[in-house]
Protein backbone atom coordinates (compact mmCIF):
# COMPACT_ATOMS: atom_id res chain seq x y z
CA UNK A 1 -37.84 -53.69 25.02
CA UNK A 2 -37.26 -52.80 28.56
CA UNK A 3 -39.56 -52.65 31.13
CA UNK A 4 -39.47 -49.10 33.39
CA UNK A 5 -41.61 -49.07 36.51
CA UNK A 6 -43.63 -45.94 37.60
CA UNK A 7 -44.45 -45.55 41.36
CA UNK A 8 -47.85 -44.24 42.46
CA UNK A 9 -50.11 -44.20 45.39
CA UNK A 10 -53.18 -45.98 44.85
CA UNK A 11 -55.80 -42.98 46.41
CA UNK A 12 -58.31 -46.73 47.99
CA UNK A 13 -55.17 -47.52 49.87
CA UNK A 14 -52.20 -46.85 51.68
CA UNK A 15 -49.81 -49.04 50.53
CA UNK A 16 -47.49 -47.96 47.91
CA UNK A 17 -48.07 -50.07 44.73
CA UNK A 18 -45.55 -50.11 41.39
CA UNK A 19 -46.82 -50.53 37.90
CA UNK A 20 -44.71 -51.63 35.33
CA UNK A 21 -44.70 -49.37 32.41
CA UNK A 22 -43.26 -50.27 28.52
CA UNK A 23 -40.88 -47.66 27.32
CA UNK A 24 -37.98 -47.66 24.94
CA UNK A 25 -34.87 -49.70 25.73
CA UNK A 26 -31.46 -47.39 26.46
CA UNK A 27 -29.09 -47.71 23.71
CA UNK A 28 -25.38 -49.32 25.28
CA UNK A 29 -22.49 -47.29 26.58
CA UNK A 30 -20.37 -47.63 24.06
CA UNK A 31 -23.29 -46.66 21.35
CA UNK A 32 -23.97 -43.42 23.45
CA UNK A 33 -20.32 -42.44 23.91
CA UNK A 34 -19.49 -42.85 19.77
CA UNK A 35 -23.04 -41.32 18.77
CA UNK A 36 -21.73 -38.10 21.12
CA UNK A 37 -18.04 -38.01 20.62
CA UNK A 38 -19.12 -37.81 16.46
CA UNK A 39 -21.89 -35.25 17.82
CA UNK A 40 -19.20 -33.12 19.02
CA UNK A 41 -16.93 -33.52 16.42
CA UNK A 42 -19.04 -32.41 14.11
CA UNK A 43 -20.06 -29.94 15.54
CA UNK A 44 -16.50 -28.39 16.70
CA UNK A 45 -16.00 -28.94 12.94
CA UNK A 46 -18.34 -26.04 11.96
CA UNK A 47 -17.61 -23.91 14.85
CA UNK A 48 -14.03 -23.80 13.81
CA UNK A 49 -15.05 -22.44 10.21
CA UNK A 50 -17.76 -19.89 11.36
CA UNK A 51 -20.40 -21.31 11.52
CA UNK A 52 -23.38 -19.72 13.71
CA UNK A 53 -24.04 -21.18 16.97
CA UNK A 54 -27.48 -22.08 16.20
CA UNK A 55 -26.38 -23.83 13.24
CA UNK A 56 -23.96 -26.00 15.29
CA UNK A 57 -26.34 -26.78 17.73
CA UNK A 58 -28.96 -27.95 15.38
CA UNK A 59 -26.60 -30.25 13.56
CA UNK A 60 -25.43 -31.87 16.67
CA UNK A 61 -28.73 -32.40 18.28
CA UNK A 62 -29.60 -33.85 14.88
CA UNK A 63 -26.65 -36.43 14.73
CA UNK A 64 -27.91 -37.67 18.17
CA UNK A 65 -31.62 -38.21 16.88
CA UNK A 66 -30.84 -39.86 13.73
CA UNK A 67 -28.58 -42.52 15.46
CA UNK A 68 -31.35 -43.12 18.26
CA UNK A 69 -30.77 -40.68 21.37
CA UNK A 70 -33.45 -37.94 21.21
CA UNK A 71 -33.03 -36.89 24.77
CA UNK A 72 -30.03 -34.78 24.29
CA UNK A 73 -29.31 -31.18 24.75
CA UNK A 74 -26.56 -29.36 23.14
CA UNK A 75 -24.62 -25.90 24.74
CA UNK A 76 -22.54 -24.00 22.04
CA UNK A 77 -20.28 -21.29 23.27
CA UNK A 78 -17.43 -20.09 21.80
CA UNK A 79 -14.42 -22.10 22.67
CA UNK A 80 -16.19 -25.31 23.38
CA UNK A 81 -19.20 -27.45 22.99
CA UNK A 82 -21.02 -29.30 25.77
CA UNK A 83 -23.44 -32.45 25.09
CA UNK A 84 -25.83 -34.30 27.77
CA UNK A 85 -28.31 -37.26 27.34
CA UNK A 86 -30.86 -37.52 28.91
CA UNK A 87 -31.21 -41.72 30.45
CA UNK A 88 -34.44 -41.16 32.55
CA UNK A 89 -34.88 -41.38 35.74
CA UNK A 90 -32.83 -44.61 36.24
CA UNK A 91 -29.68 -44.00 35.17
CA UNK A 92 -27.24 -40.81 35.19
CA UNK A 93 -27.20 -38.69 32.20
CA UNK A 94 -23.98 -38.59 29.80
CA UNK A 95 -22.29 -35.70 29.50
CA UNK A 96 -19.52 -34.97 27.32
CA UNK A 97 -17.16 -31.56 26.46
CA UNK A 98 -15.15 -30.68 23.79
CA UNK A 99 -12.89 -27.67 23.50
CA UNK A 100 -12.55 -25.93 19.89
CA UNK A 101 -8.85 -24.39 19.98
CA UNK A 102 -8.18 -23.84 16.60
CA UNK A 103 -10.13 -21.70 13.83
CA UNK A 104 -9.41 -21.00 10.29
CA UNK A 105 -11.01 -21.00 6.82
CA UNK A 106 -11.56 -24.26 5.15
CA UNK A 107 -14.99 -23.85 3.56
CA UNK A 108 -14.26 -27.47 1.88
CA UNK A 109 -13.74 -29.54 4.57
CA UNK A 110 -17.08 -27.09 6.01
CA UNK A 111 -19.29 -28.64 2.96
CA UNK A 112 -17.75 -32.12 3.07
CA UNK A 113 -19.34 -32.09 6.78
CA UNK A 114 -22.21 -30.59 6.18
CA UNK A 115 -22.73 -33.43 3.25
CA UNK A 116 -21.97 -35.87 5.60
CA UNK A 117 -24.83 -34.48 7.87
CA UNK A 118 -27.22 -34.84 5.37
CA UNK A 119 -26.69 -38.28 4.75
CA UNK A 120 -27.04 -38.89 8.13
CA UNK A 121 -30.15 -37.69 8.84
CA UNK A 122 -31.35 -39.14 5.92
CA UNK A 123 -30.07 -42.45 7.56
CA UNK A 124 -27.59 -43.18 4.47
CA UNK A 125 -24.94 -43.96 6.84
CA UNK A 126 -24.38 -46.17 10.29
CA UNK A 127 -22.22 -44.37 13.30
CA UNK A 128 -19.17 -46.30 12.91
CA UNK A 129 -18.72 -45.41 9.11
CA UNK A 130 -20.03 -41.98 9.72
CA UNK A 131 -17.00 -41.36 12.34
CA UNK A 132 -14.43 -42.99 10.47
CA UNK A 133 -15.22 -40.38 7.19
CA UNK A 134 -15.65 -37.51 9.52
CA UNK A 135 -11.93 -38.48 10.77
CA UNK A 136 -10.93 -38.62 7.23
CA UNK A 137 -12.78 -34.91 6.63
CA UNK A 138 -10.73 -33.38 9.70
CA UNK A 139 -7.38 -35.12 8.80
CA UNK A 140 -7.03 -34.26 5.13
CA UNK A 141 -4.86 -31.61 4.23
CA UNK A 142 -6.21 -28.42 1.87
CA UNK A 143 -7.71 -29.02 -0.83
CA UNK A 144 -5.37 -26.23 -2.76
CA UNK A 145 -1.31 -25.82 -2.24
CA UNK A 146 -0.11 -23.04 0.16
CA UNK A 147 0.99 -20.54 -2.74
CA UNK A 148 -2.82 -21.24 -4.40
CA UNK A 149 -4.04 -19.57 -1.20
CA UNK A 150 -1.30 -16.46 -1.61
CA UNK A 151 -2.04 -15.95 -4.98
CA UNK A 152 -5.73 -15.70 -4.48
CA UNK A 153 -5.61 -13.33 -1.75
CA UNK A 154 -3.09 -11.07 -3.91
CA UNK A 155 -5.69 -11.32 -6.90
CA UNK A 156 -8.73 -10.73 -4.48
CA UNK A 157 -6.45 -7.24 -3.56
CA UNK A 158 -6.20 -6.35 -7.25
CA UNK A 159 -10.38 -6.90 -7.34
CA UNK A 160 -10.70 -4.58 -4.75
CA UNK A 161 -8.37 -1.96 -6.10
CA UNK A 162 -10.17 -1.67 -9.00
CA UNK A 163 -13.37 -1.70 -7.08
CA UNK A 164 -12.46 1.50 -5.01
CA UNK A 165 -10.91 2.98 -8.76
CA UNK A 166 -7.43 2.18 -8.94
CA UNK A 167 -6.04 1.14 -12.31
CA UNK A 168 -3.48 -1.60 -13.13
CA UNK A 169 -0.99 -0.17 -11.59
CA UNK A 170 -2.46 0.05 -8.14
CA UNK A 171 -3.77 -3.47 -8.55
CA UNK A 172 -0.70 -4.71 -9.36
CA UNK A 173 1.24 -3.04 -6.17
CA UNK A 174 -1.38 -3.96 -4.05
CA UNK A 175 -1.47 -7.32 -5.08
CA UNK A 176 2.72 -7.60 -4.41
CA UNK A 177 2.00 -6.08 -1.11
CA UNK A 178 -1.03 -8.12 0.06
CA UNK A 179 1.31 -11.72 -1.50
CA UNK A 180 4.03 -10.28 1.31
CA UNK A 181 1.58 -9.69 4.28
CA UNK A 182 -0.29 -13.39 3.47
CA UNK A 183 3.87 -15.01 3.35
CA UNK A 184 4.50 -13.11 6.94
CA UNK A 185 1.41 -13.79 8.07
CA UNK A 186 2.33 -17.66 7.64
CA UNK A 187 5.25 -17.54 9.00
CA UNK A 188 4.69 -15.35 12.47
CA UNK A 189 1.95 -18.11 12.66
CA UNK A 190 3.70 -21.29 12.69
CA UNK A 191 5.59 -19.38 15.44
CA UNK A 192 2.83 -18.85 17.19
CA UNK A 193 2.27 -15.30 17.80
CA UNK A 194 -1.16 -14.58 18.82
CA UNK A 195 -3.46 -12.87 15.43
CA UNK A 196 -3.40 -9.59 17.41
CA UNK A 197 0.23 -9.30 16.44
CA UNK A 198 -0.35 -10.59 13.30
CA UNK A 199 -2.91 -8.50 12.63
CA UNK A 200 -0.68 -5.54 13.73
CA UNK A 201 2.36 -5.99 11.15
CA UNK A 202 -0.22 -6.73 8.84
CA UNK A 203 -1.33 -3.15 8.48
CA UNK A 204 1.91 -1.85 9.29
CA UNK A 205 3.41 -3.32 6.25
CA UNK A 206 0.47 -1.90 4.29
CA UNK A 207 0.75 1.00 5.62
CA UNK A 208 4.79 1.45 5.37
CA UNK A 209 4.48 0.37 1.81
CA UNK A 210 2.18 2.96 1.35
CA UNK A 211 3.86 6.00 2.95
CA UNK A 212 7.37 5.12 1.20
CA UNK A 213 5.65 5.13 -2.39
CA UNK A 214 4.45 8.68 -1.34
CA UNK A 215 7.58 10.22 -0.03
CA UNK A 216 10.57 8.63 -2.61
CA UNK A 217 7.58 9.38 -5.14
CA UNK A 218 8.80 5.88 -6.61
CA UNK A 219 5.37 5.56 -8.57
CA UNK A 220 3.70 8.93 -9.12
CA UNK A 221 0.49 7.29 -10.29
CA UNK A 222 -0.09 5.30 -7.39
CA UNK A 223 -2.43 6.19 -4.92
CA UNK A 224 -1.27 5.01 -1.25
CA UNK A 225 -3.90 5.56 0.31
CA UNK A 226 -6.02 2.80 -2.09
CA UNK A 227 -3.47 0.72 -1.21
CA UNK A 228 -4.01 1.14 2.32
CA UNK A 229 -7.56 0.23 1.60
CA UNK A 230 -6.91 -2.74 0.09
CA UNK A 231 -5.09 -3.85 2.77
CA UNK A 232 -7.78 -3.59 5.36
CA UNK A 233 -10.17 -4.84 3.31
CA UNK A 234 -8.17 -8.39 2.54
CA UNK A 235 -7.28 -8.21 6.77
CA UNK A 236 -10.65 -7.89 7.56
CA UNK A 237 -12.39 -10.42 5.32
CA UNK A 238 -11.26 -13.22 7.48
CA UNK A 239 -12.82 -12.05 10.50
CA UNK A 240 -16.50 -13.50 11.93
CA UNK A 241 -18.69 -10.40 11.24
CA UNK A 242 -22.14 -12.82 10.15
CA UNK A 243 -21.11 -15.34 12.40
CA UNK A 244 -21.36 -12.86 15.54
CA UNK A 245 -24.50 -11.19 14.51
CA UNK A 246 -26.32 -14.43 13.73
CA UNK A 247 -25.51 -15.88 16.95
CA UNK A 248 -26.72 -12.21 18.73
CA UNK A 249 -29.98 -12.20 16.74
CA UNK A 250 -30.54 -15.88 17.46
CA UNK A 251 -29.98 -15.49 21.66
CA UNK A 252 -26.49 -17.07 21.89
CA UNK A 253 -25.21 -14.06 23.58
CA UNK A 254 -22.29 -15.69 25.23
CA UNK A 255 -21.25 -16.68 21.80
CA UNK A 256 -21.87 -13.68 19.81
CA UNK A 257 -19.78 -11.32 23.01
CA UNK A 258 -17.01 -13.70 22.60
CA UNK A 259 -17.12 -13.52 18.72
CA UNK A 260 -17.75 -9.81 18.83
CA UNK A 261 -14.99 -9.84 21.37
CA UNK A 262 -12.18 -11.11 18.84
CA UNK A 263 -13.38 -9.22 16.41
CA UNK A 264 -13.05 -6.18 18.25
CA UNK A 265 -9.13 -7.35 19.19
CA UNK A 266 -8.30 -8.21 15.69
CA UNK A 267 -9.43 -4.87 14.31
CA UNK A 268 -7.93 -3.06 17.06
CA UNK A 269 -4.50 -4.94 16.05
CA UNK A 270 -4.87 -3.65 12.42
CA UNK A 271 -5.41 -0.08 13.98
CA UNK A 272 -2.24 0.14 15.69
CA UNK A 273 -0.24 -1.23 12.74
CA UNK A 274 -1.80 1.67 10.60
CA UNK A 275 -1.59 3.93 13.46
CA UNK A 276 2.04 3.66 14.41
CA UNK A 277 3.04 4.11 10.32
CA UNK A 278 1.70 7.18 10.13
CA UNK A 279 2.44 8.56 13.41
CA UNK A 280 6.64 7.36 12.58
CA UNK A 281 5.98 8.98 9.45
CA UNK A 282 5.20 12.09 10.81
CA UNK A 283 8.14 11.96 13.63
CA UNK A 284 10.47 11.73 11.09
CA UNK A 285 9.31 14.78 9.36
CA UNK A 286 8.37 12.25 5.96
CA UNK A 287 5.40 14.42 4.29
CA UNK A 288 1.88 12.64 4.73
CA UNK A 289 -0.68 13.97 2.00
CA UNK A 290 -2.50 10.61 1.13
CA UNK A 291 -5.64 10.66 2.69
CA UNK A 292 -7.20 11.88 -0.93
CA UNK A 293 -10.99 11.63 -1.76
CA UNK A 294 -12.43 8.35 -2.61
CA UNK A 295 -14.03 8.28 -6.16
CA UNK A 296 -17.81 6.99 -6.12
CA UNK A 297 -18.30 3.24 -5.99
CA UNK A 298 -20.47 2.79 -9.01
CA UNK A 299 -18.47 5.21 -11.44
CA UNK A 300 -17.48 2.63 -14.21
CA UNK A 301 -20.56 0.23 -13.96
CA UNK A 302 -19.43 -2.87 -15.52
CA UNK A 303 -15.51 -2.44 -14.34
CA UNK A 304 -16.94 -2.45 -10.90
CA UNK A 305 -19.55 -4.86 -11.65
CA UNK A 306 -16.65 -7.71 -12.33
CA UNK A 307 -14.46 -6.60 -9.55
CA UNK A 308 -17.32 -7.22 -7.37
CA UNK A 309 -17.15 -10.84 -8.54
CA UNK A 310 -14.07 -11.63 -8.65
CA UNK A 311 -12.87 -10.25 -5.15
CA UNK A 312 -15.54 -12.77 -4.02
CA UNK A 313 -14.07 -15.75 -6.43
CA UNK A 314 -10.76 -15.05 -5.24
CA UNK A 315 -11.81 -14.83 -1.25
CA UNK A 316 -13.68 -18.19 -1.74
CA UNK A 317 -10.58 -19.45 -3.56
CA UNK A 318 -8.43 -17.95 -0.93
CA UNK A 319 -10.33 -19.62 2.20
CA UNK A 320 -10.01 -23.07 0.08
CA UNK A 321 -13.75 -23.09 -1.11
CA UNK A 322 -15.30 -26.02 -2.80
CA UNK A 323 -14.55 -25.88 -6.98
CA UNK A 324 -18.57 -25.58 -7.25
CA UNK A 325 -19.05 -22.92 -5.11
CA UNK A 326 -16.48 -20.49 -6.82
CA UNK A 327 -19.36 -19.19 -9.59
CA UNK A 328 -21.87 -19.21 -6.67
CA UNK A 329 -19.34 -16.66 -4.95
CA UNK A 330 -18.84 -15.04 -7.46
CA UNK A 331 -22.33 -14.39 -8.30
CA UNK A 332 -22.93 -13.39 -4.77
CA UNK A 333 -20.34 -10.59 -5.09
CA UNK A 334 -21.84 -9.67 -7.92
CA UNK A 335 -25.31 -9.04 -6.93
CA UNK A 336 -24.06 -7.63 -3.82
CA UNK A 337 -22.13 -5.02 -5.55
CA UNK A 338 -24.58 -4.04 -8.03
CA UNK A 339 -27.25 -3.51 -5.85
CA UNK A 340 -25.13 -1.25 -3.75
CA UNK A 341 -23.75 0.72 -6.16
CA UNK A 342 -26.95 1.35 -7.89
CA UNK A 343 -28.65 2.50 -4.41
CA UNK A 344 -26.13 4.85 -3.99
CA UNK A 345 -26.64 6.18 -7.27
CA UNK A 346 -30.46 7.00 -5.76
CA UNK A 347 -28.73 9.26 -2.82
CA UNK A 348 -29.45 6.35 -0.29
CA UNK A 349 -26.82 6.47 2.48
CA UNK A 350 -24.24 4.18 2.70
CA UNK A 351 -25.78 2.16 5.84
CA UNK A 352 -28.85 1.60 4.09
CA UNK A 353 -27.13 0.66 0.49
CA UNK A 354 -25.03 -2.28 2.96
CA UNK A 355 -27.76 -3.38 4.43
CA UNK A 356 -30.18 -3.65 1.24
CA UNK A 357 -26.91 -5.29 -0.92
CA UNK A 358 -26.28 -7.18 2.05
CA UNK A 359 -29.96 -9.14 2.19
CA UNK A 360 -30.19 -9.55 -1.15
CA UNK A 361 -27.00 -11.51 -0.68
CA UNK A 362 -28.14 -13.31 1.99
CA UNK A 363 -31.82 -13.89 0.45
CA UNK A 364 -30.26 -15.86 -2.95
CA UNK A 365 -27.81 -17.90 -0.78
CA UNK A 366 -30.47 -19.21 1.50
CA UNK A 367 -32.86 -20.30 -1.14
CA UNK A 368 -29.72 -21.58 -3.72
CA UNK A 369 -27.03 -22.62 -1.70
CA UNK A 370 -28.42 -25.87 -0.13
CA UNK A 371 -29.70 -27.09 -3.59
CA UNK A 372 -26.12 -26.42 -5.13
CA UNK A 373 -24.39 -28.68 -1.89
CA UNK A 374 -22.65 -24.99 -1.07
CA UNK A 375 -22.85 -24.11 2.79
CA UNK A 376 -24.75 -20.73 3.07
CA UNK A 377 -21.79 -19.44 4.98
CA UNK A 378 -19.31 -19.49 1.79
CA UNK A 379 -22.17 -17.19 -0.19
CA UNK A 380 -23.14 -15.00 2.66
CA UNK A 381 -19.06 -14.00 3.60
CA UNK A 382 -18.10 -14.08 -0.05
CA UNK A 383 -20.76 -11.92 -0.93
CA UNK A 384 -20.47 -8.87 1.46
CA UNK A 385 -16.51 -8.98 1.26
CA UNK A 386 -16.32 -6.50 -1.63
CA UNK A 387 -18.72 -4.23 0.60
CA UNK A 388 -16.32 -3.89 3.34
CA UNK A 389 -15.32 -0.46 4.75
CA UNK A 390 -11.70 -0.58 4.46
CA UNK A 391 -11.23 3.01 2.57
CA UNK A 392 -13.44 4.56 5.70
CA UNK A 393 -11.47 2.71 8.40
CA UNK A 394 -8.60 4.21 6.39
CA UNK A 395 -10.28 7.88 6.26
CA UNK A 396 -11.02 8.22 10.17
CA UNK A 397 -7.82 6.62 11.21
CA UNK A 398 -6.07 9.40 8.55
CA UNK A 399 -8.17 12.10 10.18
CA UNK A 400 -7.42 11.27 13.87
CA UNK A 401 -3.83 10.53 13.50
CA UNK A 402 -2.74 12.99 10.52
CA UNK A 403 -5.42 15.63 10.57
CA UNK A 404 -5.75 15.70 14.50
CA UNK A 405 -9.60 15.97 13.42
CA UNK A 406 -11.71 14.78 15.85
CA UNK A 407 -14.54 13.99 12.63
CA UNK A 408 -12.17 10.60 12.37
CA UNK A 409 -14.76 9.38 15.32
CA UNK A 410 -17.53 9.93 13.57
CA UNK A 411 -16.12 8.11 10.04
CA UNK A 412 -15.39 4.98 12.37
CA UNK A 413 -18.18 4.59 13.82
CA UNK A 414 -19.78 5.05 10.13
CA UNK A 415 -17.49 2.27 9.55
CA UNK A 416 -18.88 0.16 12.43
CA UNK A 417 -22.50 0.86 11.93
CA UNK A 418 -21.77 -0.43 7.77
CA UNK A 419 -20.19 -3.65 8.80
CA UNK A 420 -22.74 -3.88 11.23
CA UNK A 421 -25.48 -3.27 8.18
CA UNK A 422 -23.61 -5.70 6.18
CA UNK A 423 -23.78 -8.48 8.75
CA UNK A 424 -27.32 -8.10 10.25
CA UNK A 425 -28.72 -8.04 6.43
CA UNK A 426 -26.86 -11.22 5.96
CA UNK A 427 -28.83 -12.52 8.36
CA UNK A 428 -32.23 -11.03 7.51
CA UNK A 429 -31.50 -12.11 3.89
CA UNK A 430 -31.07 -15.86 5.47
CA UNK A 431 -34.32 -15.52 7.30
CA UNK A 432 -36.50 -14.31 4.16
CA UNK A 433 -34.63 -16.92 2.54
CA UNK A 434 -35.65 -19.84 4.67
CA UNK A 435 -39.26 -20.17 3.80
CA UNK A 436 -38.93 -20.02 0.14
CA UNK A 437 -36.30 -22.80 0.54
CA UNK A 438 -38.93 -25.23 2.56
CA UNK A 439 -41.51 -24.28 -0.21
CA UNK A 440 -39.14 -25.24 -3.11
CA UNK A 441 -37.94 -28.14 -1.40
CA UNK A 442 -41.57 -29.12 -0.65
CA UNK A 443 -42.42 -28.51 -4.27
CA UNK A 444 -39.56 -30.69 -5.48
CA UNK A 445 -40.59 -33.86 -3.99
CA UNK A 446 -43.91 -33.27 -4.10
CA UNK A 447 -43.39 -33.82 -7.55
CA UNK A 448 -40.61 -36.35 -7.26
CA UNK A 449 -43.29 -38.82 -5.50
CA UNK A 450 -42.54 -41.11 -3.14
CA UNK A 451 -39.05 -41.41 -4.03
CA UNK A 452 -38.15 -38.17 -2.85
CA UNK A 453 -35.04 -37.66 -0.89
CA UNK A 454 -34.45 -37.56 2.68
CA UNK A 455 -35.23 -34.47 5.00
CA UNK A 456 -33.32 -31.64 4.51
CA UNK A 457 -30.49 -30.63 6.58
CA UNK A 458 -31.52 -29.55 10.05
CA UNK A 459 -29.35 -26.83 10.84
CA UNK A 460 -31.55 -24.54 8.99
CA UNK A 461 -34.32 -25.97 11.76
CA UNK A 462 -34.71 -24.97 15.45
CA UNK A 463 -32.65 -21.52 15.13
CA UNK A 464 -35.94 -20.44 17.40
CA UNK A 465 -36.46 -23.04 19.05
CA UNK A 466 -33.01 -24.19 20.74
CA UNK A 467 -31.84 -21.10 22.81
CA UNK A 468 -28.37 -20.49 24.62
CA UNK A 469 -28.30 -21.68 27.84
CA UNK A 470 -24.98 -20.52 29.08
């Protein structure tokens, strides 16, 4: 132990006096420096796949506990992640920054990190080791081949055609179609052009697909304008929607404006691509008549029932999901789905039916997901995916552009306010959720005895309790 002296002033006398007082020794340099660098890495690990902020921050500050430096403070911001511990009053704090300049879905190497955070906190593993797997996580390649990832996305297309009431036909063109945006997509990004561009010949080629079906009248049961829908559905599933309201709701406001932010561009980018179509179509004197009426949600109950699930499965397949955590995805879609399309059977409104699906989606992944080894994240986005509001993007961009109808504004912002619905009841769902998770897991080893596992992973702690300081 090392000895730390406190000054005082003895109030008898005037000479200053010093007391020696016991405290904890400080843990070496070179232990601080790996117990933060792993910190960080872990925690730009998460931030990269979506994680919230508050989830980030709670599994770094937890790394730094379990290996023996409680006096740390985390700040989580969008592109980077700052770390300082806290020495005392004798020796500078160490501070440490690292930048996260890459995103993308890997919802595999997301659970193989979170695993690896619970067996550190249960103290399972020492630094060293713990560093050298977590450089193992972040260096292995996908755990599926490049064409696994293109087929899922086309067969998460088909799901959703037949979830807005296409047939096989439909599904089948917009799976071809959504196969040729994911293989452009690839290669415009090992170019590196910036995802706003992507984003924009994205929906152009969904949209140009669409309008020369209609005018050489090449397949006269096909309905363009689902496969428009389609397409912004699959190019919109990617983006950060929970991620940006959780980190809002949770005061990490920095965060959420620069999540909400990229969202914003992304979607913006998919809006000109449609936009442009259209408006070329209409230059060129080609006949636009596809902005037809969208059959109700819920008219074939147990056709849209499976397409529910399996746009889920194939999004979790798509963003290379964990093998165990396709049936939880797939159940999530499913309840999501249902519950939706039975509320709007009632006459609810379409906010309230997102919102409602949208919880109970969140609610079942909270309490299930951490007892299955499945990050909450994979359930919550698989689950509200089929819920998106591609065919009313679709609608007001058709009316504004086409139409000339100023009532497009109005079906946008419908389309804002349900994604916004669909996210913030993720969220809620997550919070109800919580509780009954501590109970259960309270429950279980109170019944397991003294053998009981670990603690549970922290980064369903101190959401409340760590705020954004930025």
């Amino acid at each position: 132990m090392r000895l730390r002296r406190r000054r005082y002033r003895d109030p008898r006398t005037t000479p200053d006096l010093w007391q020696p007082v016991e405290g904890p020794a400080l843990p070496d340099d070179s232990t601080v420096h790996l117990v933060l660098d792993l910190a960080l890495r872990v925690g730009e690990v998460q931030l990269a796949g979506g994680a919230g902020a508050a989830d980030v921050s709670a599994s770094v500050l937890a790394v730094a506990d379990a290996y023996g430096l409680p006096r740390t403070e985390a700040d989580v911001i969008f592109t980077s992640i700052t770390i300082s511990y806290h020495r005392g009053t004798e020796a500078a704090p160490v501070t440490s920054l690292r930048v996260v300049r890459s995103r993308g879905l890997d919802y595999t190497r997301l659970a193989a990190v979170e695993d690896l955070i619970r067996r550190i906190t249960a103290g399972e593993v020492e630094a060293p080791d713990a560093y050298a797997e977590l450089d193992r996580i972040s260096r292995q390649p996908h755990p599926y081949p490049r064409w696994a990832a293109t087929t899922a996305w086309a067969g998460m297309a088909a799901a959703v055609a037949f979830l807005v009431g296409g047939g096989p036909l439909i599904a089948l063109t917009s799976a071809v179609v959504t196969a040729v945006i994911d293989r452009v997509g690839r290669v415009l990004n090992r170019r590196a052009l910036p995802f706003f561009f992507q984003q924009v010949v994205g929906g152009a080629l969904a949209a140009s697909t669409a309008l020369a079906l209609y005018a050489t009248d090449l397949l006269p049961n096909v309905r363009p304008s689902l496969l428009v829908a389609t397409g912004i559905v699959v190019l919109l599933s990617g983006l950060s929607l929970v991620g940006a309201v959780q980190d809002a709701i949770t005061g990490y406001h920095v965060t959420a404006a620069g999540r909400t932010m990229e969202i914003a561009l992304l979607t913006a980018g998919l809006i000109t691509g449609i936009t442009l179509v259209l408006r070329a179509g209409v230059q060129f004197g080609v006949p636009t008549s596809i902005g037809d009426p969208l059959p109700p949600l819920i008219s074939d109950v147990p056709v849209q029932f499976l397409a529910g699930a399996a746009t889920s499965l194939f999004f979790a397949l798509a963003s290379y999901s964990p093998v165990r955590a396709l049936p939880i995805a797939a159940a999530a879609g499913a309840v999501g789905t249902a519950t939706y399309g039975l509320l709007t059977l009632t006459g609810t409104n379409t906010i309230a039916c997102a919102a409602a699906a949208a919880t109970a989606v969140g609610f079942g992944g909270a309490v299930i997901s951490r007892r299955l080894r499945t990050p909450p994240l994979v359930v919550a986005v698989a689950g509200m995916v089929p819920l998106l509001p591609g065919w009313t993007v679709y609608r007001g961009l058709y009316q504004l552009t086409i139409e000339n109808d100023p009532a497009g504004l109005s079906t946008l912002v419908l389309a804002a306010g349900t994604a916004l619905a669909l996210a913030s009841g993720v969220v809620l769902g997550e919070f109800l959720g919580r509780p009954v998770r501590s109970g259960l897991s309270r429950l279980e080893r109170k019944l397991a005895g003294p053998r009981s596992s670990g603690p549970p992973h922290p980064a369903g702690r101190r959401v409340a309790e760590t705020p954004d300081r930025t």
